[in-house]
Each structure stands twice: as structure tokens, then as C-alpha cells.
N, C-alpha and C. Protein backbone atom coordinates (compact mmCIF):
# COMPACT_ATOMS: atom_id res chain seq x y z
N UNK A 1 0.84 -1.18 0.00
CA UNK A 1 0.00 0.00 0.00
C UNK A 1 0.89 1.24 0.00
N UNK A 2 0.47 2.28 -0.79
CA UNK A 2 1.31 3.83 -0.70
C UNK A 2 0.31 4.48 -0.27
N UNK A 3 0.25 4.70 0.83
CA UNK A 3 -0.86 5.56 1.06
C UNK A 3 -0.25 6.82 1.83
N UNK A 4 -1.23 7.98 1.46
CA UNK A 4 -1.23 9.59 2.01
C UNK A 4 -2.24 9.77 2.64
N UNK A 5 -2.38 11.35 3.26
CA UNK A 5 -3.59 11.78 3.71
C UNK A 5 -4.01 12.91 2.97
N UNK A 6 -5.26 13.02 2.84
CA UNK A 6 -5.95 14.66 2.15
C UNK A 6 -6.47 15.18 3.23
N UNK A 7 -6.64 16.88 3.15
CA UNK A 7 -7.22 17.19 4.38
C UNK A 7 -8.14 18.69 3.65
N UNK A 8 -9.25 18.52 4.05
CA UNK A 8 -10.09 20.08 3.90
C UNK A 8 -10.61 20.61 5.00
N UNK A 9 -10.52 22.03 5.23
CA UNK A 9 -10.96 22.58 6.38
C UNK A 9 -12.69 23.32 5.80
N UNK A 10 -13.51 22.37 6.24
CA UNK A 10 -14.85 22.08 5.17
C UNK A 10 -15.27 23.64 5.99
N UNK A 11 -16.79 24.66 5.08
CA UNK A 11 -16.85 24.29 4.36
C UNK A 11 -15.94 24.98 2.63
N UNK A 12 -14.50 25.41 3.04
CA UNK A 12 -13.92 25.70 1.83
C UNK A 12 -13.15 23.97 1.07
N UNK A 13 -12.96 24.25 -0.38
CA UNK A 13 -12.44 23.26 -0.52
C UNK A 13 -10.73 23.28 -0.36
N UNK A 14 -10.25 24.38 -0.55
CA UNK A 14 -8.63 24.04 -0.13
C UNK A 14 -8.10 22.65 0.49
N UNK A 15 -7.16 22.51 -0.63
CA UNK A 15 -6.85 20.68 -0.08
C UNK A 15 -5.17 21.03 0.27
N UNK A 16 -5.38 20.15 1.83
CA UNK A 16 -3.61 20.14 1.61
C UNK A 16 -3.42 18.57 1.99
N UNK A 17 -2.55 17.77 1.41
CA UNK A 17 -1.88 16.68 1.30
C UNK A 17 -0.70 16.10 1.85
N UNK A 18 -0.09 15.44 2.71
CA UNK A 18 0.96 14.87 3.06
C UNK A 18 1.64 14.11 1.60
N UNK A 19 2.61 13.74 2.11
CA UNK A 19 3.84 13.07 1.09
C UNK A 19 3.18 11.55 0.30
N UNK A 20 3.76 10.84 -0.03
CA UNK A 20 2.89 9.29 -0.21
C UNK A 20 4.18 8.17 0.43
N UNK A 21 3.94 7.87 1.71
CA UNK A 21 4.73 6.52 2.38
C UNK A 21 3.98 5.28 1.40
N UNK A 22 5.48 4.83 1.14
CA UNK A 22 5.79 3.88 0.67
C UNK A 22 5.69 2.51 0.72
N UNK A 23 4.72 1.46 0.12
CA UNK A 23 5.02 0.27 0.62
C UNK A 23 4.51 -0.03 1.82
N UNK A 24 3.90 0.63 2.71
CA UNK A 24 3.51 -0.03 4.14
C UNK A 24 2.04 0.31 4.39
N UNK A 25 1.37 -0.58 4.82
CA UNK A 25 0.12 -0.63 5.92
C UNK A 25 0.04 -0.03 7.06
N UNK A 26 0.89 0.29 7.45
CA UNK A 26 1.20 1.06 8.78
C UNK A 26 2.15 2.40 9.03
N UNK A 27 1.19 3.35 8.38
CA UNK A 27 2.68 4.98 7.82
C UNK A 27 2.24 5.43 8.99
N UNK A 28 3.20 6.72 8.78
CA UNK A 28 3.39 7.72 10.15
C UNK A 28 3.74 8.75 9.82
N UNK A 29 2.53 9.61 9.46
CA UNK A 29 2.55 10.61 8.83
C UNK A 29 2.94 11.90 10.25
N UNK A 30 4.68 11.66 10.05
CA UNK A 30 5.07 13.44 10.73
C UNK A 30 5.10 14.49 10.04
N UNK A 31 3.97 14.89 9.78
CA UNK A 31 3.44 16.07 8.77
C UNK A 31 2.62 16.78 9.37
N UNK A 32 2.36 18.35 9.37
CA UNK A 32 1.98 19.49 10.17
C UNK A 32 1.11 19.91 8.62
N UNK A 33 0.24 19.74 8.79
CA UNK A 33 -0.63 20.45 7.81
C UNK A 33 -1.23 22.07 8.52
N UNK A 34 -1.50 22.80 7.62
CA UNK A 34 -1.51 24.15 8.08
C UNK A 34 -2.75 24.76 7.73
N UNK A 35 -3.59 25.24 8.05
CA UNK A 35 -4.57 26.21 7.34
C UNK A 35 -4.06 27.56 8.04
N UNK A 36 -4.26 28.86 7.07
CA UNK A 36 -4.37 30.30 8.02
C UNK A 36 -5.86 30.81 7.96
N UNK A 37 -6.41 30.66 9.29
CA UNK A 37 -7.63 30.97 9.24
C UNK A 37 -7.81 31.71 10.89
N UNK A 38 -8.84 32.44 11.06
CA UNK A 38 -8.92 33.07 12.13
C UNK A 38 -9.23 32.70 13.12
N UNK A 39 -8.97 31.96 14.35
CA UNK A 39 -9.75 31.26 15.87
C UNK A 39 -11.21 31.71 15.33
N UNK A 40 -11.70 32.73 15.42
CA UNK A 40 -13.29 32.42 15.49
C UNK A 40 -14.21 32.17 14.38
N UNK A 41 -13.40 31.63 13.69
CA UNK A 41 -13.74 31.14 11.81
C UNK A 41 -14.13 29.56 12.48
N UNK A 42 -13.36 29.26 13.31
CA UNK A 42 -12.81 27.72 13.77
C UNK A 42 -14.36 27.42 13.73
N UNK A 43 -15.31 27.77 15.09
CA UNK A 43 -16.36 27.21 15.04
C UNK A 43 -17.25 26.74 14.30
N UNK A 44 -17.12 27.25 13.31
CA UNK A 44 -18.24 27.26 12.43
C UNK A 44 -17.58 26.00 11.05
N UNK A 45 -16.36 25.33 11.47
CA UNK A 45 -15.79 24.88 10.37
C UNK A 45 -15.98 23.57 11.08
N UNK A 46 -15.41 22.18 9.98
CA UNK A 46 -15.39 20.86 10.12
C UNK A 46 -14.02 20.84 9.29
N UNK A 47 -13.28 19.88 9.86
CA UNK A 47 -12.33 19.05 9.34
C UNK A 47 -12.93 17.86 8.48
N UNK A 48 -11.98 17.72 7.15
CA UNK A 48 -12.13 16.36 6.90
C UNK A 48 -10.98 15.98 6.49
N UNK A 49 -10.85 14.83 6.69
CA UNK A 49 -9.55 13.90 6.80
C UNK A 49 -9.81 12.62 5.79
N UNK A 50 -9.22 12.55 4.70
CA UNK A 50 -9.57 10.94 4.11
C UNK A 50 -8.00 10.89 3.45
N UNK A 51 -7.89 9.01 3.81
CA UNK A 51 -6.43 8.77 2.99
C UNK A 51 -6.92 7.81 2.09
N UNK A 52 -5.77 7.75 1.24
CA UNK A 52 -5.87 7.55 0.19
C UNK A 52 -4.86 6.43 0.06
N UNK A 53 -4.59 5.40 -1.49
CA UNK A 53 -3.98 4.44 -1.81
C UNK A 53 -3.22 4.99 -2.95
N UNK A 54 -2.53 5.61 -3.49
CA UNK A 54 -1.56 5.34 -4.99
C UNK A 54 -1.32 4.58 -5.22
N UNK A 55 -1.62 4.38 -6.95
CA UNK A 55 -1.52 2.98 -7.25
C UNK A 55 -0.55 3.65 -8.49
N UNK A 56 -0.08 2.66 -9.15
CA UNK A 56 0.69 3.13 -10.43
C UNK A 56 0.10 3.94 -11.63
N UNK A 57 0.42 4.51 -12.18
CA UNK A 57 -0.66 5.23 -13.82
C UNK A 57 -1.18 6.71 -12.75
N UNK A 58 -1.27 6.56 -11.70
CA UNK A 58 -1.89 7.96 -10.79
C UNK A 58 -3.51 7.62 -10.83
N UNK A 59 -3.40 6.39 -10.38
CA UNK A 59 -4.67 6.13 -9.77
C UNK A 59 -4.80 5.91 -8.57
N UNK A 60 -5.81 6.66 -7.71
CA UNK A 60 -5.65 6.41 -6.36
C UNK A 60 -7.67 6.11 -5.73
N UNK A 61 -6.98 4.82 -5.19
CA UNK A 61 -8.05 4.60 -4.09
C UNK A 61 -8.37 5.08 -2.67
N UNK A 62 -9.30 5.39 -2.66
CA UNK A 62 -10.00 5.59 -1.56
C UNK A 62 -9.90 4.92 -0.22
N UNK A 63 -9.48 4.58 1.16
CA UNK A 63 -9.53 3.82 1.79
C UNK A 63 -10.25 4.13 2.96
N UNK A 64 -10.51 5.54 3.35
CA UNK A 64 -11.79 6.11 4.45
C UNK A 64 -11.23 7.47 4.64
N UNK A 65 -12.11 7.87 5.37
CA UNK A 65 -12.16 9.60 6.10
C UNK A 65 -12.79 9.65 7.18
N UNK A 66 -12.41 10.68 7.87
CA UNK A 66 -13.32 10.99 9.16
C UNK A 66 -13.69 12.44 9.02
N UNK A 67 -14.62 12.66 9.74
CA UNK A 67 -14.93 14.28 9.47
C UNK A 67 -15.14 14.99 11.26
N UNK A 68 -14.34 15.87 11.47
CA UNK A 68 -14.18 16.20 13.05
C UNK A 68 -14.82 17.83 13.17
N UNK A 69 -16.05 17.97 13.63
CA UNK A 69 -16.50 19.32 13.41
C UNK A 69 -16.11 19.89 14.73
N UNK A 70 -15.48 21.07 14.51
CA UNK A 70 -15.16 22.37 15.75
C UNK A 70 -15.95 22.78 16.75
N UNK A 71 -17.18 22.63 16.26
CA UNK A 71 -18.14 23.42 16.67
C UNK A 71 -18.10 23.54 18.50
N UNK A 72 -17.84 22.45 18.90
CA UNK A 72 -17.62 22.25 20.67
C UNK A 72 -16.09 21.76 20.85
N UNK A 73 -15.24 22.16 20.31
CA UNK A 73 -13.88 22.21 20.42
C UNK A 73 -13.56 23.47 21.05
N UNK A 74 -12.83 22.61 22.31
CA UNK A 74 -12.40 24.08 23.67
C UNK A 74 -10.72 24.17 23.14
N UNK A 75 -10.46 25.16 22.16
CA UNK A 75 -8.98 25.29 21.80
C UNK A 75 -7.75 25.40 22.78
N UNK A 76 -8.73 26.40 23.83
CA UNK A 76 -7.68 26.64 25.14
C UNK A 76 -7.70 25.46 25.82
N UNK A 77 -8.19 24.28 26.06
CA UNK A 77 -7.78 23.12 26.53
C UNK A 77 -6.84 22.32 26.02
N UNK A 78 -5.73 22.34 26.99
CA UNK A 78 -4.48 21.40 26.67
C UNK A 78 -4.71 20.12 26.53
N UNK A 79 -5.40 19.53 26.97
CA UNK A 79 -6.22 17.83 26.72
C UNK A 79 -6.64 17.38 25.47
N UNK A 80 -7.26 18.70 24.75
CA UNK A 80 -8.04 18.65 23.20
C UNK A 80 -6.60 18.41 22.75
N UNK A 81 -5.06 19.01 22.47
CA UNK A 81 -4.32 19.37 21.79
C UNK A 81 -3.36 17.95 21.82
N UNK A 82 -3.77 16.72 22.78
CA UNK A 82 -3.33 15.54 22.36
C UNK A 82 -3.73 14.96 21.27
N UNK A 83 -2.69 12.96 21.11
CA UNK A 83 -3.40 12.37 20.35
C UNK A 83 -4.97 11.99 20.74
N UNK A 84 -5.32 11.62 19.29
CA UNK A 84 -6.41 11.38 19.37
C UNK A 84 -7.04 10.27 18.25
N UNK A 85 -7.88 8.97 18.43
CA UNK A 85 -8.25 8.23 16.97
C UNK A 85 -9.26 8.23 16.97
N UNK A 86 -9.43 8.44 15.83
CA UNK A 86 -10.76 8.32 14.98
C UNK A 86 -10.97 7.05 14.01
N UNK A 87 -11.49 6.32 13.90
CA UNK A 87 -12.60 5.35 13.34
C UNK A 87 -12.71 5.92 11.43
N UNK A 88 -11.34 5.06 10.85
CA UNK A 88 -12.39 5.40 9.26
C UNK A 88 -13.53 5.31 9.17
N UNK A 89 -14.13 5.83 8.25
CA UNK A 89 -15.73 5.25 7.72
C UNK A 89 -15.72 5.51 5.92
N UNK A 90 -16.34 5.02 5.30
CA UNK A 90 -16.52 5.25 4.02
C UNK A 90 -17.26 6.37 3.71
N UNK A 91 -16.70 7.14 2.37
CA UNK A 91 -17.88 8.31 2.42
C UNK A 91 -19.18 8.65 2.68
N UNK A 92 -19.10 9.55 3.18
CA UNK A 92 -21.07 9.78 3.78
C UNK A 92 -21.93 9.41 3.11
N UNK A 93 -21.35 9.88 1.68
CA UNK A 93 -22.43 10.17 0.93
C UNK A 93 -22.60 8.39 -0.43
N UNK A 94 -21.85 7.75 0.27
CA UNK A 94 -21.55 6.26 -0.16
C UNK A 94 -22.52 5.17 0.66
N UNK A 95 -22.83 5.33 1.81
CA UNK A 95 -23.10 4.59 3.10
C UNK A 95 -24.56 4.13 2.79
N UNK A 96 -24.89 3.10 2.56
CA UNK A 96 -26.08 2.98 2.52
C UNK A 96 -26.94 1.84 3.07
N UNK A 97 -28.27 2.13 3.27
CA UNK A 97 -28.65 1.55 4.37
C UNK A 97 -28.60 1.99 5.74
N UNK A 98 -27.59 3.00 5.94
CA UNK A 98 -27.68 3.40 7.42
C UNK A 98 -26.17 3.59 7.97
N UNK A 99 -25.61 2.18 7.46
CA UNK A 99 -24.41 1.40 8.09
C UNK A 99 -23.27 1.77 7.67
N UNK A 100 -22.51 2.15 8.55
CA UNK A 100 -20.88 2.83 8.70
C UNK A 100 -19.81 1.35 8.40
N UNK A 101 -19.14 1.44 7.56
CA UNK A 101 -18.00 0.22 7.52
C UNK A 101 -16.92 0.96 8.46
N UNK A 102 -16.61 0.14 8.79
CA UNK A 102 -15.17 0.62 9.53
C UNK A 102 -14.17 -0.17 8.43
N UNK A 103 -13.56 1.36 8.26
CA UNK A 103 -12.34 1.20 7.33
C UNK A 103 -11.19 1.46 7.83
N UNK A 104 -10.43 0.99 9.79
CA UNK A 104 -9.29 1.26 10.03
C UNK A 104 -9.24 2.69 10.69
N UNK A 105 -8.36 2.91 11.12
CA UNK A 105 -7.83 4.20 12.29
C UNK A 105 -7.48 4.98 11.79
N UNK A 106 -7.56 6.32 12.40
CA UNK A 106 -6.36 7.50 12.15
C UNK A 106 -5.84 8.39 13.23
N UNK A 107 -4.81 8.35 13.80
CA UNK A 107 -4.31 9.22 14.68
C UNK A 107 -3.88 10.31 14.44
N UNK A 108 -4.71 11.37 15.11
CA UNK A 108 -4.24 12.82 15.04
C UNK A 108 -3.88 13.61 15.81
N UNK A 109 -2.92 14.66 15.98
CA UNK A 109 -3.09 15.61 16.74
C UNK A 109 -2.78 16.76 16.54
């Protein structure tokens, strides 16, 4: 597997991307992704997080996302600013029937 991460700070689309680790099932993405946006923009925004597979030719699969909304995120709490995992799921707008697949972890912080 080569897999990366994509990241949008919803609801703009600006995408920023980590590198593509090589060869492994198990990467470790030490990558600082950045948005410049204003603390009180924060609330009103959602993260989304989905990684991805590169495959050869620049085809890339899908493997899950999580989506982490601000809205009750206490910034001044040092506790929020640890790790933290989240639960892949397949796209929202994919899911049907109701039912969430679990597509694997993601640790963030």
C-alpha cells in the first residue's frame, strides 16, 4: 500500500496533502498540515480527513475519512491538543442503508 492523507478545512475546498509513504500498511505521517484561518472562523468549520492508496498510472483509491466538526472544540484546553483516533468510515455520501463500515484508524493531533 502507498498511502497519504488529504485534508479540507470544510466548508472551503482548499486541499492540503501529506507526502505518499511507501510500501507499508502502517505509515506515520510526521506532517503538520496548516490552514491560516482566524480562531473564530474555527467554530463554524469541520475538518475532513480521508487517505488515500496510490496505485501506479496515478490512480488512487480511496480507503476512508473521518470528518471532526469544531463546533464544541475548547482550543484553550491542553487535553483537546493531544493524540487522538478516529474510526475510518466510508464516504457519507456512499453509506447505505444506514451502516458505517469501519475502514481502520487515524491518529491525530
Amino acid at each position: 500500500c502507498n498511502p497519504y492523507v488529504k485534508s479540507y478545512l470544510l466548508p472551503d475546498k482548499s486541499k492540503l496533502k501529506t507526502a505518499v509513504k511507501k510500501n507499508t500498511v502502517d505509515p506515520s505521517f510526521h506532517e503538520t498540515l496548516k490552514y491560516k484561518i482566524h480562531c473564530s472562523e474555527l467554530e463554524t468549520r469541520m475538518l475532513q480527513i480521508s487517505v488515500w492508496h496510490s496505485e501506479t498510472l496515478k490512480r488512487k483509491v480511496f480507503l476512508g475519512e473521518v470528518h471532526i466538526p469544531f463546533e464544541s472544540w475548547d482550543f484553550e484546553d491542553i487535553s483537546m491538543q493531544s493524540f487522538n483516533w478516529y474510526q475510518l468510515k466510508t464516504k457519507l455520501d456512499k453509506c447505505e442503508d444506514g451502516v458505517i463500515e469501519y475502514n481502520g484508524e487515524l491518529r491525530i493531533k
